[in-house]
Protein backbone atom coordinates (compact mmCIF):
# COMPACT_ATOMS: atom_id res chain seq x y z
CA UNK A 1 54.25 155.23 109.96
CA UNK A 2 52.35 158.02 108.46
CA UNK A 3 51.72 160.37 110.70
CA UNK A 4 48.69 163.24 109.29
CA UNK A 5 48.92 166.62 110.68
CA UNK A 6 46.10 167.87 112.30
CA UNK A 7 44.59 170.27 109.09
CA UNK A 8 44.99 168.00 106.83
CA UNK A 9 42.62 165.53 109.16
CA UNK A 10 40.30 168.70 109.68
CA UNK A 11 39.95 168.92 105.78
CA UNK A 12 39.45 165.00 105.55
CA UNK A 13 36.85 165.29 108.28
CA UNK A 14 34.91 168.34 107.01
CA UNK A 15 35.07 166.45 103.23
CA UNK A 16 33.75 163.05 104.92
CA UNK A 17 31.02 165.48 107.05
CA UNK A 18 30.24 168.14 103.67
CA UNK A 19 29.68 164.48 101.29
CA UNK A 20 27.42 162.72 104.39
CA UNK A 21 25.32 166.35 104.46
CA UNK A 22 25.15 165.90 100.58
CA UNK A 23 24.12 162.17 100.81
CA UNK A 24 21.30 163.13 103.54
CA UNK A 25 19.77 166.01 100.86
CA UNK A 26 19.69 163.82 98.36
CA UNK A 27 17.70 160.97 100.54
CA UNK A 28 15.35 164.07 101.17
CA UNK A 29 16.69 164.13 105.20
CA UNK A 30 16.76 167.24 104.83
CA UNK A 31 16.44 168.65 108.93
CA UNK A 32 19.29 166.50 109.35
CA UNK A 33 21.65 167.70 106.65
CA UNK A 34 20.99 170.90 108.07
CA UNK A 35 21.76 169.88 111.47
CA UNK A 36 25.23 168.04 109.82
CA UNK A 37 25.92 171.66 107.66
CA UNK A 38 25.63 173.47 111.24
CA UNK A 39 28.10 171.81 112.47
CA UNK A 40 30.30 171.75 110.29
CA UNK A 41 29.87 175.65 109.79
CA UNK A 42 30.61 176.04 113.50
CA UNK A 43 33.85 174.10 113.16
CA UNK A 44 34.72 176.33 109.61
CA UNK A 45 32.92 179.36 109.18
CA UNK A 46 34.78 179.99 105.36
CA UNK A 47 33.00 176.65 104.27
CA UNK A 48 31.59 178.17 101.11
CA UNK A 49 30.21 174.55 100.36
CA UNK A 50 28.80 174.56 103.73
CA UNK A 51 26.85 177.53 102.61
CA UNK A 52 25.96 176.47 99.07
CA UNK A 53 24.13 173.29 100.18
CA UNK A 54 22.63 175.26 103.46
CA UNK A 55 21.48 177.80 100.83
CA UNK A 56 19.48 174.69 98.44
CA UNK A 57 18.37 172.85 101.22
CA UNK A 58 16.42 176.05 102.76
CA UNK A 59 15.19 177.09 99.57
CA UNK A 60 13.74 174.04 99.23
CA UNK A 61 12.32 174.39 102.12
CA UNK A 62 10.88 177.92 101.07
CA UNK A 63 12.57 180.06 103.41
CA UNK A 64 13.82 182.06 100.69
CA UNK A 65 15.49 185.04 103.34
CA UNK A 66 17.53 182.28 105.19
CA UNK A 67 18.88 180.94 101.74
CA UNK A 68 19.52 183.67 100.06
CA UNK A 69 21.77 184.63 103.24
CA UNK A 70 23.43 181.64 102.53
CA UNK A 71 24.08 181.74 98.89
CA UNK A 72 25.69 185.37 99.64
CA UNK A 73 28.15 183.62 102.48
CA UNK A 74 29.01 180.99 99.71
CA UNK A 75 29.13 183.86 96.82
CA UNK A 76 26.97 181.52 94.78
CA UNK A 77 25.68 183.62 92.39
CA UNK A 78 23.15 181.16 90.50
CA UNK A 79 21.66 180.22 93.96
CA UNK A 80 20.86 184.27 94.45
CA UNK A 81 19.59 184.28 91.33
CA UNK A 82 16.96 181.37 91.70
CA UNK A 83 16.00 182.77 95.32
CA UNK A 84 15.10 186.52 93.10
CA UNK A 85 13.74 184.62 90.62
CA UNK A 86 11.09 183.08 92.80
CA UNK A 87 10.28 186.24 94.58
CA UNK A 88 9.66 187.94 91.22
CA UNK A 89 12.58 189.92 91.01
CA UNK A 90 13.82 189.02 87.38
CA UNK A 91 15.71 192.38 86.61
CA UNK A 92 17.20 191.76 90.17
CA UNK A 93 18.55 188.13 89.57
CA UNK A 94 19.74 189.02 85.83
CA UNK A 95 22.51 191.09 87.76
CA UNK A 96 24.03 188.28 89.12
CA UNK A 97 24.04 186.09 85.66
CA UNK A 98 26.74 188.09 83.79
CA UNK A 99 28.39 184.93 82.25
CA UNK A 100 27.63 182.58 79.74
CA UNK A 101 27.85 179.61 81.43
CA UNK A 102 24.78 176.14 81.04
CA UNK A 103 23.07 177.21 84.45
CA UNK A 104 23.23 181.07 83.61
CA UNK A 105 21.69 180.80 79.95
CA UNK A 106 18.87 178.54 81.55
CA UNK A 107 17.69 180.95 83.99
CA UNK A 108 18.22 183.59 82.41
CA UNK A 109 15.87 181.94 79.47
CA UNK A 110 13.30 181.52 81.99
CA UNK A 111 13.60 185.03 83.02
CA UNK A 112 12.92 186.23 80.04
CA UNK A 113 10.15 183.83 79.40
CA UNK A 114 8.48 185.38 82.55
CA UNK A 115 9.02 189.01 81.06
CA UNK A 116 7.35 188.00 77.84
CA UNK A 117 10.57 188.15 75.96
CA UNK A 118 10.08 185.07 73.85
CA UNK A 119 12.53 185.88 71.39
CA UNK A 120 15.24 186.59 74.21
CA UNK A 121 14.27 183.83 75.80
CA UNK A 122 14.92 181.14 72.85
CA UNK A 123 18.13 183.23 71.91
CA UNK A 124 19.82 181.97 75.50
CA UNK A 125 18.49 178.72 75.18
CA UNK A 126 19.21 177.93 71.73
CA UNK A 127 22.90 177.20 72.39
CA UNK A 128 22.26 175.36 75.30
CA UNK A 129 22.72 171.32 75.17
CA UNK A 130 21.07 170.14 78.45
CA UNK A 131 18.71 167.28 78.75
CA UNK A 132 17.29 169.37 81.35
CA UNK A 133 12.98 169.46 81.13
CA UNK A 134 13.45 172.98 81.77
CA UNK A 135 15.33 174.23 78.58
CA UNK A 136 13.09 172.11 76.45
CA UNK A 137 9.96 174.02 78.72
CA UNK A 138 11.31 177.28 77.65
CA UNK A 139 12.40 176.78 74.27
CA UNK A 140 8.25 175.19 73.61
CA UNK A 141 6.38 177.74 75.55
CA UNK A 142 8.43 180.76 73.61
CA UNK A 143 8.05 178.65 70.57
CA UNK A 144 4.39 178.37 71.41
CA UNK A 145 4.35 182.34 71.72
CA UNK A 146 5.97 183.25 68.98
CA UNK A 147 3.55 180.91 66.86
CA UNK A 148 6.10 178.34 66.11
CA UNK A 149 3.46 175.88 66.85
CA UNK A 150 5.06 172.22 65.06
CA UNK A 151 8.36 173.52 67.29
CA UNK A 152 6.48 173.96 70.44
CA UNK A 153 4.68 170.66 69.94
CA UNK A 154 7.99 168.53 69.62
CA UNK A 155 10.00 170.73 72.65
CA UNK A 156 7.15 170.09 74.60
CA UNK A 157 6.43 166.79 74.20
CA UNK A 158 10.49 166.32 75.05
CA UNK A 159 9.69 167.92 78.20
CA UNK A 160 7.19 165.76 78.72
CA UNK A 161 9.18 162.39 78.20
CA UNK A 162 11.42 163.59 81.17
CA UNK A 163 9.20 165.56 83.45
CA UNK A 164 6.03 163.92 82.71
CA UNK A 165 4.20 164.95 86.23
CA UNK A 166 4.17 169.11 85.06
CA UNK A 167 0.77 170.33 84.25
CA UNK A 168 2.06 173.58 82.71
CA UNK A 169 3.50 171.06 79.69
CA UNK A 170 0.58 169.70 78.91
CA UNK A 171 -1.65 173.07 78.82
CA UNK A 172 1.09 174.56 76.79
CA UNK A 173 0.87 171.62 74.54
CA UNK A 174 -2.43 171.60 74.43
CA UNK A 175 -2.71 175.53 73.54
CA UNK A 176 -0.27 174.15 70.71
CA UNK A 177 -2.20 171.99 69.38
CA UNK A 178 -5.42 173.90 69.08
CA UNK A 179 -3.37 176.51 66.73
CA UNK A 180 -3.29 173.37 64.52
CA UNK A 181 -6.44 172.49 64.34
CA UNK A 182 -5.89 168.96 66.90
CA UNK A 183 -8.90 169.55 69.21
CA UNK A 184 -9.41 165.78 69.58
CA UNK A 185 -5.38 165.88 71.04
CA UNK A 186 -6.02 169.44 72.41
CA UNK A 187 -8.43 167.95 74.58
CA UNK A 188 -6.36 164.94 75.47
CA UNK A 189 -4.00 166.95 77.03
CA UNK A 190 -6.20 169.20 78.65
CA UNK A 191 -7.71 166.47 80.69
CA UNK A 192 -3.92 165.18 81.65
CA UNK A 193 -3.22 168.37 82.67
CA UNK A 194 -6.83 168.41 85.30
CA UNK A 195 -5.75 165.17 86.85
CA UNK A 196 -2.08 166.23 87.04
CA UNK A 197 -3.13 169.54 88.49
CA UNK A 198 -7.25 169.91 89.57
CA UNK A 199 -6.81 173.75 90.84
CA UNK A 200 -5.09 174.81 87.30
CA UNK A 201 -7.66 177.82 85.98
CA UNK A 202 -6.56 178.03 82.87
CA UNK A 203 -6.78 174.78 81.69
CA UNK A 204 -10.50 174.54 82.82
CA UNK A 205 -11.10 177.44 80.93
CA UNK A 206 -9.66 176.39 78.13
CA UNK A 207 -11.48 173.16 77.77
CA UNK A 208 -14.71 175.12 78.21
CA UNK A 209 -13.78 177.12 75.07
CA UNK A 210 -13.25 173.78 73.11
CA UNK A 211 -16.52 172.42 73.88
CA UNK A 212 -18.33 175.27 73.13
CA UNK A 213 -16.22 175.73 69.75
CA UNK A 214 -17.81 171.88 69.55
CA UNK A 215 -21.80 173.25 70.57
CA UNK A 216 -21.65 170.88 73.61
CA UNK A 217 -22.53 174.38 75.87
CA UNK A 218 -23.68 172.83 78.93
CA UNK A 219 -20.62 171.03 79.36
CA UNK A 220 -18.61 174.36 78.78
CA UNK A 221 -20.45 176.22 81.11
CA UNK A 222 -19.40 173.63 83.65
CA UNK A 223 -15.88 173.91 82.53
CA UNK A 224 -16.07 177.95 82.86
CA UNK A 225 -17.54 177.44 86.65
CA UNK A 226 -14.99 175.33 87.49
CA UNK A 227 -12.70 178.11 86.50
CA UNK A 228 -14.57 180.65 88.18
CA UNK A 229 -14.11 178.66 91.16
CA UNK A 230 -10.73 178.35 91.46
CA UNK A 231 -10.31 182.26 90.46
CA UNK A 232 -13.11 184.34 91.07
CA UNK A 233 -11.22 187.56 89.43
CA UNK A 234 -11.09 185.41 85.80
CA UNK A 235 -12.81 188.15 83.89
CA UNK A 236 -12.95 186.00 80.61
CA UNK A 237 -14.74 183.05 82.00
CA UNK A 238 -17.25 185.23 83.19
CA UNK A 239 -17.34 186.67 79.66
CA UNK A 240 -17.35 183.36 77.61
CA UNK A 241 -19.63 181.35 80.15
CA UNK A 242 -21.99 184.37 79.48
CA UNK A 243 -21.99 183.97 76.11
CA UNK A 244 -22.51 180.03 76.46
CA UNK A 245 -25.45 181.02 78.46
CA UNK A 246 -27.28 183.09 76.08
CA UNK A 247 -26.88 180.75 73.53
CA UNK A 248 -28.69 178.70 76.16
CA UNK A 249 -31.49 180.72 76.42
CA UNK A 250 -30.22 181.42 80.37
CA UNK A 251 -30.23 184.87 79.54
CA UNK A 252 -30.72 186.08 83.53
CA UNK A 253 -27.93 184.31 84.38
CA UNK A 254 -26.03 185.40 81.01
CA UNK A 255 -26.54 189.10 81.85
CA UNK A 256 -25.30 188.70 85.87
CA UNK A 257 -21.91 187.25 84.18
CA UNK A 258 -21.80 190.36 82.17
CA UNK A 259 -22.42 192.48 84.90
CA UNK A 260 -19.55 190.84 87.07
CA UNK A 261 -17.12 190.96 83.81
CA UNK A 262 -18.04 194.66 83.51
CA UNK A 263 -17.11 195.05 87.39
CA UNK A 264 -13.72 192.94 87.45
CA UNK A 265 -13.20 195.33 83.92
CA UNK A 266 -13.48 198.69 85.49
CA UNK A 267 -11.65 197.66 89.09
């Protein structure tokens, strides 16, 4: 008869416990793989696993403090560096991606994306072969930057194929496409981009600016409102619906957008 000593049945139990915690995240349970990863913490305290999944599961749930406590306990560097990353704190989180491995290159391509370092940015993702939305994301918005606009067109629509629910792919698409002269597809994704997303700024203002390229003004002045709306700081749809306005002949209203513009400009 076999007989198992008692750690080796501890490490079978706390491997059947660590893959049922994993199983429960992955149904989206996650207040219960919590509750599983608690207990098994209690009963190992050196679970770096333990930690690891603690650490997702909380960012997830946007308590960004709690996981990045975790991630240190499980000395999972990527998982510190995605907590900094989505405080802001690029320089911060580049500290802890000092290797070259697939997960380091991404973020640290998306790091530099958010610094403005397009050129950067593409050189870490270049070498990367990941089917990940992500890298294709970064590679087309950089491209897209850097006025690689055929590139950004194809990365982008790759992105697409596998993330297809992302606003920010279609606006950078359509930005893309407008270089080129496509304002009918421009447009097309513009729209995808409202439905996907109907609080997305940007994207209002930027259809406003292709109808008005196309004389229909009333129609852009709507689209610059809606923009407004959503951010009442956006100097440049105050500036470009004023300019649709006096082409109106609503010069009153045409002059209070200027006046605003001028305020947001010297604040």
């Amino acid at each position: 008869m076999l007989i198992l000593s008692k750690r080796l049945i501890d490490i079978l139990s706390e491997s059947l416990s660590l893959k049922e915690a994993y199983t429960q995240y992955k149904n989206k349970n996650l207040n219960y793989a919590l509750k599983l990863l608690d207990e098994l913490i209690t009963q190992n305290p050196d679970l770096k696993e333990a930690y690891s999944l603690k650490g997702k599961i909380l960012f997830e749930l946007g308590k960004l403090q709690e996981a990045y406590e975790n991630f240190q306990k499980a000395e999972d560097k990527i998982g510190m560096a995605k907590v900094l990353i989505a405080q802001g704190l690029y320089r911060d989180a580049l500290i802890y991606l000092n290797d070259n491995s697939k997960d380091s290159r991404k973020l640290r391509g998306l790091i530099y994306l958010k610094l403005e370092n397009y050129e950067k940015a593409l050189d870490e993702i270049k070498v990367v072969e990941d089917e990940d939305p992500l890298v294709y994301k970064i590679r087309g918005i950089s491209e897209l930057k850097l006025g690689k606009y055929n590139d950004a067109i194809i990365d982008l629509s790759l992105a697409i194929e596998k993330y297809p629910t992302d606003a920010e792919l279609y606006f950078y698409r359509a930005l893309a496409q407008r270089e080129l002269g496509n304002y009918k597809e421009a447009e097309n994704d513009l729209e995808i981009a409202i439905n996907l997303n109907p609080y997305y700024a940007e994207v209002y203002f930027s259809l406003g600016e292709l109808k008005e390229s196309r004389g229909l003004l009333e129609e852009a002045v709507d689209m610059y409102s809606k923009s407004i709306n959503i951010n009442p700081l956006y100097r440049n749809a105050y500036v470009r619906r004023a300019k649709s306005l006096m082409k109106l002949g609503r010069e009153e209203e045409a002059y209070a957008d200027i006046r605003k513009a001028n305020e947001l400009n010297s604040s």
